[in-house]
C-alpha atoms as a PDB file:
ATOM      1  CA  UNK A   1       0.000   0.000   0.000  1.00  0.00           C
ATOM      2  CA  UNK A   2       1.185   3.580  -1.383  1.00  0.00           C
ATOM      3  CA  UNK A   3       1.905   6.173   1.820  1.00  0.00           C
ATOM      4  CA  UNK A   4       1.264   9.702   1.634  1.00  0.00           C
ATOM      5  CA  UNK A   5       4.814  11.645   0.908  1.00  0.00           C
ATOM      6  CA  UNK A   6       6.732  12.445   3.906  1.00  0.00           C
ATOM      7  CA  UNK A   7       5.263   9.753   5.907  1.00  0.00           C
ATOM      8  CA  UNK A   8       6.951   8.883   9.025  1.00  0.00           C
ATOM      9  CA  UNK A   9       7.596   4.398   8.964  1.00  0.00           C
ATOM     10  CA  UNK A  10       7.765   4.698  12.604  1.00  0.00           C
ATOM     11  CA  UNK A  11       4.112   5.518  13.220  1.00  0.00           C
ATOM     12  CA  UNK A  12       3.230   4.996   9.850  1.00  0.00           C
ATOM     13  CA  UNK A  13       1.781   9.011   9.902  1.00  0.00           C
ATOM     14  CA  UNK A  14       2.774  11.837   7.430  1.00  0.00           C
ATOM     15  CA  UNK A  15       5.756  14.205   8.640  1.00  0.00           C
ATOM     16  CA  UNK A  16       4.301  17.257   8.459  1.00  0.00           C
ATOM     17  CA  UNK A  17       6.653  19.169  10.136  1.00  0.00           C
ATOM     18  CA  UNK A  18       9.338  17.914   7.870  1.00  0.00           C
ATOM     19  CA  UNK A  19       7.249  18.567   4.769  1.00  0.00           C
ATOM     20  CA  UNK A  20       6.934  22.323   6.595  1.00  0.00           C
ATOM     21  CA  UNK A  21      10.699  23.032   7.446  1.00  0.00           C
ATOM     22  CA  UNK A  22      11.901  21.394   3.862  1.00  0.00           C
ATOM     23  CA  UNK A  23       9.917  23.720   2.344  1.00  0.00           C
ATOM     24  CA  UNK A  24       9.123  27.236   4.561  1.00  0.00           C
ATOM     25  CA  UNK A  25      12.258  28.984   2.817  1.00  0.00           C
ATOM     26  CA  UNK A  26      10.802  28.836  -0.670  1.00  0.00           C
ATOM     27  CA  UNK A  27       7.398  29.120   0.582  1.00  0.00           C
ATOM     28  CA  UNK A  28       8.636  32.651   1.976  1.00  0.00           C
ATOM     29  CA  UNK A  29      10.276  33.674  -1.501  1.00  0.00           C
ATOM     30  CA  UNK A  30       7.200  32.125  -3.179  1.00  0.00           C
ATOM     31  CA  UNK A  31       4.373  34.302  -0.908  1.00  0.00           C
ATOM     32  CA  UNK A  32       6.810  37.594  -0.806  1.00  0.00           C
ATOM     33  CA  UNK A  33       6.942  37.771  -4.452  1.00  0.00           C
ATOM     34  CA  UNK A  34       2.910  37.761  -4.594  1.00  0.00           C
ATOM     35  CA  UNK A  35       2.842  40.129  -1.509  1.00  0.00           C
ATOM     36  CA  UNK A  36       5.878  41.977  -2.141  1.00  0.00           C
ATOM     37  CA  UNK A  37       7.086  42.489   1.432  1.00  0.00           C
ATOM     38  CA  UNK A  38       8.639  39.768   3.170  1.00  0.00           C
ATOM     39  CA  UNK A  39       7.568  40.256   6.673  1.00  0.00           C
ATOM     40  CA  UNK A  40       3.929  39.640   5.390  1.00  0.00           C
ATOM     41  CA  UNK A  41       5.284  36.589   3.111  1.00  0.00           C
ATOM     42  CA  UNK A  42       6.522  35.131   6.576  1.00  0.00           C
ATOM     43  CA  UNK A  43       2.846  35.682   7.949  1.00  0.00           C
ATOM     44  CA  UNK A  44       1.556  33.898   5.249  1.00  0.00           C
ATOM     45  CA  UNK A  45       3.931  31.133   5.307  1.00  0.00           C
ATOM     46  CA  UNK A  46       2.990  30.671   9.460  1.00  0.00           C
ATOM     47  CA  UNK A  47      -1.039  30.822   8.814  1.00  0.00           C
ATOM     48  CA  UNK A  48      -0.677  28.429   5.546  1.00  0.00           C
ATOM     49  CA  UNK A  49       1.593  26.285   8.016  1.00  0.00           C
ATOM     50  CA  UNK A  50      -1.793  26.573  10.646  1.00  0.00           C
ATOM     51  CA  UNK A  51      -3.944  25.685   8.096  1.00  0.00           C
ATOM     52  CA  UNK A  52      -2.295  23.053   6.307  1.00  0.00           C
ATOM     53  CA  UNK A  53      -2.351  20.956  10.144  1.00  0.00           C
ATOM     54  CA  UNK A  54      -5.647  21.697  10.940  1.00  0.00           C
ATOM     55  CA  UNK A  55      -6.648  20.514   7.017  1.00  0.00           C
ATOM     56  CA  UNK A  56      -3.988  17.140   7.910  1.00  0.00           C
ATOM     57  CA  UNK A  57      -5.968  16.412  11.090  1.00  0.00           C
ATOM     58  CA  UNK A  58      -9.407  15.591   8.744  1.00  0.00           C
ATOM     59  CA  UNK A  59      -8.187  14.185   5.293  1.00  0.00           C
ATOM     60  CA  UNK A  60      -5.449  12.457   3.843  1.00  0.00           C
ATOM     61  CA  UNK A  61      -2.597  14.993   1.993  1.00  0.00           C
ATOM     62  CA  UNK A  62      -1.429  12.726  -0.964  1.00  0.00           C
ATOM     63  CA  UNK A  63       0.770  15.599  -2.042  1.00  0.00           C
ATOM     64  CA  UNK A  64       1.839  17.820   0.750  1.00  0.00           C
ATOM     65  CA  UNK A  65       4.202  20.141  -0.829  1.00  0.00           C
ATOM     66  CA  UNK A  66       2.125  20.859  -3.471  1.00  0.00           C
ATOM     67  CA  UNK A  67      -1.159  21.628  -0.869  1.00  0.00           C
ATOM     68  CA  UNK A  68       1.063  23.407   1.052  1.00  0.00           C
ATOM     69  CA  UNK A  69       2.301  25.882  -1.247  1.00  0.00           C
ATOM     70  CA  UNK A  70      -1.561  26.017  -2.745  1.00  0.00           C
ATOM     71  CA  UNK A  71      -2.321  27.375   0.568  1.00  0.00           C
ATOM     72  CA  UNK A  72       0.288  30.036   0.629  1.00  0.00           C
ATOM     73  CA  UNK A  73      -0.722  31.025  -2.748  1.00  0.00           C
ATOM     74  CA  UNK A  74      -3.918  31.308  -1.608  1.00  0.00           C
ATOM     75  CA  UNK A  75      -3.222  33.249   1.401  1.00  0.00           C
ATOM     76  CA  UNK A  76      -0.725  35.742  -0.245  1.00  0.00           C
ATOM     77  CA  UNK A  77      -3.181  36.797  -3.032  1.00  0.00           C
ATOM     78  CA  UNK A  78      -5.769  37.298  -0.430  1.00  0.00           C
ATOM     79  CA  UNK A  79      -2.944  39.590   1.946  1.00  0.00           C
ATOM     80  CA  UNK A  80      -2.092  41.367  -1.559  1.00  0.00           C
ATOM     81  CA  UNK A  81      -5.896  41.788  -2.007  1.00  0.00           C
ATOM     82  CA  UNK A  82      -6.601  43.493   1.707  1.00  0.00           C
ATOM     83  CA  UNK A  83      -3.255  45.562   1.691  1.00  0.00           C
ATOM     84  CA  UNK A  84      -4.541  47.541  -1.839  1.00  0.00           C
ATOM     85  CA  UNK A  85      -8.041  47.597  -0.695  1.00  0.00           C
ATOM     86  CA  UNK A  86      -6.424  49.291   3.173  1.00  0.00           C
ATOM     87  CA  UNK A  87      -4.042  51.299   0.879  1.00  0.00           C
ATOM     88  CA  UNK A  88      -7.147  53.071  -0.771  1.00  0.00           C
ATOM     89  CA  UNK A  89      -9.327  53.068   2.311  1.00  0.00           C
ATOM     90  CA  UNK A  90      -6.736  54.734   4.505  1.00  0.00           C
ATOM     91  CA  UNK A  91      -5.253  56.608   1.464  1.00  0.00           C
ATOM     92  CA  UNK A  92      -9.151  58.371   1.308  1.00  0.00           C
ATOM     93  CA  UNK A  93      -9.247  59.096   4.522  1.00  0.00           C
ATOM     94  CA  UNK A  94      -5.438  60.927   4.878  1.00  0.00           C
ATOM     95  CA  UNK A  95      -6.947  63.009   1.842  1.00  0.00           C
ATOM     96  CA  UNK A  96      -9.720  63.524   4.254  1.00  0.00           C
ATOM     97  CA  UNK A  97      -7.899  64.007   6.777  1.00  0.00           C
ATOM     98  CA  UNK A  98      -5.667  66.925   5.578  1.00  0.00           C
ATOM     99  CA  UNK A  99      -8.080  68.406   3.982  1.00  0.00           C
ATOM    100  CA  UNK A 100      -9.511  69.303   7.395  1.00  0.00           C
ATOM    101  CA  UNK A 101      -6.691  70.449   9.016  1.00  0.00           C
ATOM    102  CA  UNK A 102      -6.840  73.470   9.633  1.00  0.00           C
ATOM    103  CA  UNK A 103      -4.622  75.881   7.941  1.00  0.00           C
ATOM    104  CA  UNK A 104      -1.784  78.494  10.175  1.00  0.00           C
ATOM    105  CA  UNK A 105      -2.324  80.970   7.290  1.00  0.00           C
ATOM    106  CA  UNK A 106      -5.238  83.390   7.522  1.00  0.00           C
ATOM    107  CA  UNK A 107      -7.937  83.478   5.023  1.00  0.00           C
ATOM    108  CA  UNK A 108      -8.450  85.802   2.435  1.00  0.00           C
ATOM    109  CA  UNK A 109     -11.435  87.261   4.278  1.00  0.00           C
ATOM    110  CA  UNK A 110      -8.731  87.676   7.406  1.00  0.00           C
ATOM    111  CA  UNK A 111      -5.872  89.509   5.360  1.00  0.00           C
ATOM    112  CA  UNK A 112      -8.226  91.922   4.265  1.00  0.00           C
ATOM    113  CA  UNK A 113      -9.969  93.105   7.228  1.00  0.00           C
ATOM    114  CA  UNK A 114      -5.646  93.041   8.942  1.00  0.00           C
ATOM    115  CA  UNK A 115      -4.719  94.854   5.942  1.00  0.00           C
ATOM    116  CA  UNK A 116      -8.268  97.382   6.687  1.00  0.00           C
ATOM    117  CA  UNK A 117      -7.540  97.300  10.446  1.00  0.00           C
ATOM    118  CA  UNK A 118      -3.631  98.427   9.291  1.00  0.00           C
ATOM    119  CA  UNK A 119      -4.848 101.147   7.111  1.00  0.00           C
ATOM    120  CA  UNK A 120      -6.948 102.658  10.099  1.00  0.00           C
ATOM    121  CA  UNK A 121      -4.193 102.292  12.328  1.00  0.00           C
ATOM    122  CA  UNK A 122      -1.893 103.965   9.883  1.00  0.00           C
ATOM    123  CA  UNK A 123      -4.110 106.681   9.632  1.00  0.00           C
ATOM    124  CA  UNK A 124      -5.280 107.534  13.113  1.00  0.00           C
ATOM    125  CA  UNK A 125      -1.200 107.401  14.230  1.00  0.00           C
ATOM    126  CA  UNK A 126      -0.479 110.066  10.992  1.00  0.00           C
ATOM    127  CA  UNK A 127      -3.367 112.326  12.485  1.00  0.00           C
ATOM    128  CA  UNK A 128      -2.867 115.365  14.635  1.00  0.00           C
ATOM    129  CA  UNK A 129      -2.227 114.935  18.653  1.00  0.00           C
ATOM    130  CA  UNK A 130      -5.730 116.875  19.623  1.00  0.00           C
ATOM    131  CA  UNK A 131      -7.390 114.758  16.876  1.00  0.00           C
ATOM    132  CA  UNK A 132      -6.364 111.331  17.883  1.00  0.00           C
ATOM    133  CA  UNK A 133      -6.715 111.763  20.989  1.00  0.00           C
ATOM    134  CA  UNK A 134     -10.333 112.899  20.750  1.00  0.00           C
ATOM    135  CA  UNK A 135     -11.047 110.156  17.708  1.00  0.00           C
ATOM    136  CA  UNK A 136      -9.652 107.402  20.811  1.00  0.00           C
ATOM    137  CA  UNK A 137     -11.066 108.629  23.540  1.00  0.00           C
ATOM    138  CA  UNK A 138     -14.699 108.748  21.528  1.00  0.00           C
ATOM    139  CA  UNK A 139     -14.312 105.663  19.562  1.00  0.00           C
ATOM    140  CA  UNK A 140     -12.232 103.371  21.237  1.00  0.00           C
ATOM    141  CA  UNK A 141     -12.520 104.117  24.851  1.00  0.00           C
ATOM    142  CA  UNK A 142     -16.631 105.328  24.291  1.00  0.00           C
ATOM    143  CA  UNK A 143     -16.455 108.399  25.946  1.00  0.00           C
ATOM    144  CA  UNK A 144     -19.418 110.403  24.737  1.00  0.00           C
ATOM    145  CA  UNK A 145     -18.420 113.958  23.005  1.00  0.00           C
ATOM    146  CA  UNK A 146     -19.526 116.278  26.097  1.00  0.00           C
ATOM    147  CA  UNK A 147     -17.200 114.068  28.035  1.00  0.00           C
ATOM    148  CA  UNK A 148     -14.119 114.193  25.623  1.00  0.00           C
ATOM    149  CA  UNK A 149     -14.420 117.721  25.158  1.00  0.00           C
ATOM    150  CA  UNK A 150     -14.943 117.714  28.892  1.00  0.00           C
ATOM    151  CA  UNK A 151     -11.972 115.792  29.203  1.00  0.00           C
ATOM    152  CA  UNK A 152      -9.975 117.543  26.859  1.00  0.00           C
ATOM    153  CA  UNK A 153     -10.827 121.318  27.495  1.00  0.00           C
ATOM    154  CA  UNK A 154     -12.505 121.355  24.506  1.00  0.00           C
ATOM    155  CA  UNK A 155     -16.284 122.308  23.347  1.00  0.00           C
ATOM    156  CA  UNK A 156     -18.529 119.693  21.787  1.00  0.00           C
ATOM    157  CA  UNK A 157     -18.928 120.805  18.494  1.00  0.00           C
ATOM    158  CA  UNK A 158     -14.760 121.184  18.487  1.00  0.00           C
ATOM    159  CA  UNK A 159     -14.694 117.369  19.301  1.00  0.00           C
ATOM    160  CA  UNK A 160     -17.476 116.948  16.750  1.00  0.00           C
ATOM    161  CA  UNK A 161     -15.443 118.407  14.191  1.00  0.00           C
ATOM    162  CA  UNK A 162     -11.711 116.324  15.149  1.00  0.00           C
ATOM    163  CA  UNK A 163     -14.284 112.934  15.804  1.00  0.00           C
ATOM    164  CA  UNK A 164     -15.502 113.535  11.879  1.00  0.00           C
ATOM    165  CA  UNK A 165     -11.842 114.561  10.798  1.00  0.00           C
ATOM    166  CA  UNK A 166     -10.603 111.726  11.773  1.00  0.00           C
ATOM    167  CA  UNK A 167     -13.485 109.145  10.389  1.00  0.00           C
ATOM    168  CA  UNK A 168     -12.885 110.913   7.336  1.00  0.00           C
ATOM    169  CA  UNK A 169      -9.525 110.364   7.303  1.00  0.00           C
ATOM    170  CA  UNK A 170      -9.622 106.672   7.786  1.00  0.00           C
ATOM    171  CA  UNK A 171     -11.954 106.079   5.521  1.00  0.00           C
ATOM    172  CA  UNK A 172      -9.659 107.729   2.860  1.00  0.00           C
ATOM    173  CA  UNK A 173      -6.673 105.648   4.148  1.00  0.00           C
ATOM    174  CA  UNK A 174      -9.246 102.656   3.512  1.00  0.00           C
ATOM    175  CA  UNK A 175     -10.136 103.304   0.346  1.00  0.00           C
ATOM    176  CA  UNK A 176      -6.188 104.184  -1.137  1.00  0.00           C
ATOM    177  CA  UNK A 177      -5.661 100.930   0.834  1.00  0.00           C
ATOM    178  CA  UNK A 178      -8.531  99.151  -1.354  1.00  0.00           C
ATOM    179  CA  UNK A 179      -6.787 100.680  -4.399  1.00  0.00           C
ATOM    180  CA  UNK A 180      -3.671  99.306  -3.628  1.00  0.00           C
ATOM    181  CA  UNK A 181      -4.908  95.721  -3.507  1.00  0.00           C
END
């Protein structure tokens, strides 16, 4: 009666092992040139070594070798398969990813009102002392225009007139400031 390769005479049951260790060099080169990257080949090789046991245990192997290697094949194409199909999943998502992070340079909208906000400060620091001052203290601070002139010495219309001056200026600086652009 014909025994399957690699059988052991002693207790008349396949080598497996033997069959494995002949054969897990090539069976690395073999699954790494499918995969392309030898630590998964070596993987492969170790879960086609699993499942070429646990296939042992139920049936007959009449040709060990070449069931073994079937199973690496097998295995490899199906690592190559998930890698490419992670490689465009994750790939997607880094896309994603970076398109959400947000940028360190300011927006468009943000330059313009700086470059506004620059003008204005440009043009309140070129303006006379009594005007500024009375443009700041109404403006920024929000003094009303009795208490600026009240402040300053001055009469409310007077403040009026520097308070108006001054917008006018600005608004001048804005627009040359709009021209530049």
């Amino acid at each position: 009666m014909d025994k399957p390769f690699g059988s052991n005479a002693e207790t008349d049951r396949p080598d497996h092992l033997g069959v494995f260790t002949k054969n897990r060099s090539a069976l690395i080169r073999y699954a790494s040139t499918i995969t392309g990257d030898i630590g998964l080949a070596e993987d492969v090789v170790q879960d086609a070594w699993t499942r070429f046991i646990d296939a042992a245990e139920v049936q007959a192997i009449h040709e060990p070798d070449r069931f073994l290697f079937r199973i690496a094949r097998n295995l490899a194409l199906d690592a190559r398969r998930r890698r490419a199909f992670e490689g465009r999943l994750f790939a997607q998502d880094a896309a994603d990813a970076a398109q959400q992070i947000a940028s360190d340079m300011p927006s468009a909208q943000a330059c313009a009102e700086a470059a506004d906000e620059l003008a204005h400060i440009i043009a309140v620091s070129r303006l006379p002392e009594r005007t500024r001052q009375a443009f700041l203290l109404h403006r920024v601070e929000g003094l009303t225009l009795v208490e600026v002139g009240t402040r300053l010495g001055l009469s409310k219309s007077l403040v009026h007139e520097l308070v108006v001056s001054a917008l006018e200026q600005c608004r001048k600086a804005r627009r040359q400031g709009g021209q530049r652009r």
